[in-house]
C-alpha atoms as a PDB file:
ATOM      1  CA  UNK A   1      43.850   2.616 -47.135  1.00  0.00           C
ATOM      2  CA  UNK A   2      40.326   2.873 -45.155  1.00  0.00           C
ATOM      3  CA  UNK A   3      38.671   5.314 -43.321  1.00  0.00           C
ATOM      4  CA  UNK A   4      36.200   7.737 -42.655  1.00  0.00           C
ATOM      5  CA  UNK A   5      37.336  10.680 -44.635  1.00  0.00           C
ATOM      6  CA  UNK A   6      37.399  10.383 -48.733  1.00  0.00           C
ATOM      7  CA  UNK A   7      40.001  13.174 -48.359  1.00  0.00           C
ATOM      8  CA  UNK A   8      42.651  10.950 -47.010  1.00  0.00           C
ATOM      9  CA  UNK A   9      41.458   7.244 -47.503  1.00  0.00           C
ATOM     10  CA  UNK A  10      40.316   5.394 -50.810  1.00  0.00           C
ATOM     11  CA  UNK A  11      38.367   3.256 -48.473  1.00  0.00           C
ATOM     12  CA  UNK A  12      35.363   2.753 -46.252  1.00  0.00           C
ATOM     13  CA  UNK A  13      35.110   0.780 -43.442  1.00  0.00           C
ATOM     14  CA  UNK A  14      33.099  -1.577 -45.724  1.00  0.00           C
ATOM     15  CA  UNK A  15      35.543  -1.848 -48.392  1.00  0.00           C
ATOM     16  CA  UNK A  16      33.941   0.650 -50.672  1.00  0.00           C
ATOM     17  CA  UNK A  17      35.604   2.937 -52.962  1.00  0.00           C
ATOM     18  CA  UNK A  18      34.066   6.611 -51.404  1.00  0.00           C
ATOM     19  CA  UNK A  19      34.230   7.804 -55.149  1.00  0.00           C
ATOM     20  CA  UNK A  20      32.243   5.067 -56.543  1.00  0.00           C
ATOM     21  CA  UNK A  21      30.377   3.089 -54.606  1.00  0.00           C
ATOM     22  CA  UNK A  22      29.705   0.009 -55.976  1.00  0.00           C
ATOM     23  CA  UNK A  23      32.937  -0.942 -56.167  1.00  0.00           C
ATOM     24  CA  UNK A  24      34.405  -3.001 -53.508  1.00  0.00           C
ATOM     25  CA  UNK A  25      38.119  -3.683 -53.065  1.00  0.00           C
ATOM     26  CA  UNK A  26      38.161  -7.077 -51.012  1.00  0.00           C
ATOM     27  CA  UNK A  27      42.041  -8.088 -51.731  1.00  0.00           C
ATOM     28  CA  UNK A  28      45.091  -6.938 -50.093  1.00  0.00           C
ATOM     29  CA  UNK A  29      45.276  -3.591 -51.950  1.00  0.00           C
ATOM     30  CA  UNK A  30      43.304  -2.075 -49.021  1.00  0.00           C
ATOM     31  CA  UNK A  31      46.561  -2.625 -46.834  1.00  0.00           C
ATOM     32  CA  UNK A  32      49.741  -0.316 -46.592  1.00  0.00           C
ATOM     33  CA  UNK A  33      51.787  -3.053 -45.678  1.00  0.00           C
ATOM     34  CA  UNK A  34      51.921  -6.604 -44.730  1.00  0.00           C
ATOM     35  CA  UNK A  35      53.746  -8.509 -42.509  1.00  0.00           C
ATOM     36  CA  UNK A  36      56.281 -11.657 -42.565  1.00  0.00           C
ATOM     37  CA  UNK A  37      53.062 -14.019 -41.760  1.00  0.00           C
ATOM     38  CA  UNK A  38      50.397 -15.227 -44.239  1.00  0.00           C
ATOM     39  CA  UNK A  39      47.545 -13.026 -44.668  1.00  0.00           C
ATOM     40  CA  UNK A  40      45.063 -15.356 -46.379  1.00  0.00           C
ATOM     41  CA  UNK A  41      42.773 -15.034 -43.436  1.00  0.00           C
ATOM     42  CA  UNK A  42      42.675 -11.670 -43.319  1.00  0.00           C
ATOM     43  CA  UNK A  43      42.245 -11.368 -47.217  1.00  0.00           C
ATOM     44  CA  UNK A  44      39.135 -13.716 -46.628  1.00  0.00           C
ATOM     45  CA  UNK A  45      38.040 -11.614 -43.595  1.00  0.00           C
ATOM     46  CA  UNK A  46      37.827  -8.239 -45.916  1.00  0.00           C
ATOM     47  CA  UNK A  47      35.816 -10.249 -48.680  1.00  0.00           C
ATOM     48  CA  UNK A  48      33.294 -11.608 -46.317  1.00  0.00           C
ATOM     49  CA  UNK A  49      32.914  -8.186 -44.462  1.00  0.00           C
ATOM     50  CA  UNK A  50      32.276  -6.840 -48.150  1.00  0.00           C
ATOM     51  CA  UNK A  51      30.394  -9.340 -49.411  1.00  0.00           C
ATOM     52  CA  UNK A  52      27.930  -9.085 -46.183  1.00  0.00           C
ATOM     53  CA  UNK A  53      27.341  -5.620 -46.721  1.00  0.00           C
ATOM     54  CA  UNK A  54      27.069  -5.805 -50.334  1.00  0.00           C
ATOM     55  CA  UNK A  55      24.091  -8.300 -50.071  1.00  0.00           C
ATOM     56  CA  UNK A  56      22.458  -6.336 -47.197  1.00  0.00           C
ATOM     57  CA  UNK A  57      22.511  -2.795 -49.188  1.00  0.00           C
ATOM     58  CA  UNK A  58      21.065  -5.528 -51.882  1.00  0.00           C
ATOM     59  CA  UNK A  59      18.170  -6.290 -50.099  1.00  0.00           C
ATOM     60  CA  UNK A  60      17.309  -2.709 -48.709  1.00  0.00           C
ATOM     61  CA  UNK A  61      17.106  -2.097 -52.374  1.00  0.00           C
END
């Protein structure tokens, strides 16, 4: 799950692992639970979130 603390989340808010940060989990592992309705969007909607930072922290170098 994301959050703020490594202590209690796996995630960061930009779909980084806080133990190793260049890794990027941008499927629907980052989730506790789904619902009854199709969550492609929101699947696409983590990868593109990651995906934007990734390339930003890119270019800062």
């Amino acid at each position: 799950r994301m959050g703020k603390d490594p202590k209690t989340s796996m995630l960061n808010a930009n779909h980084q692992l806080h133990a190793v940060p260049n890794v990027y989990v941008t499927d629907g592992a980052c989730m506790t639970s789904t619902s009854t309705q199709n969550p492609t969007l929101t699947y696409m909607a983590f990868a593109a979130r990651a995906a934007h930072h990734a390339v930003a922290e890119s270019k800062k170098g």
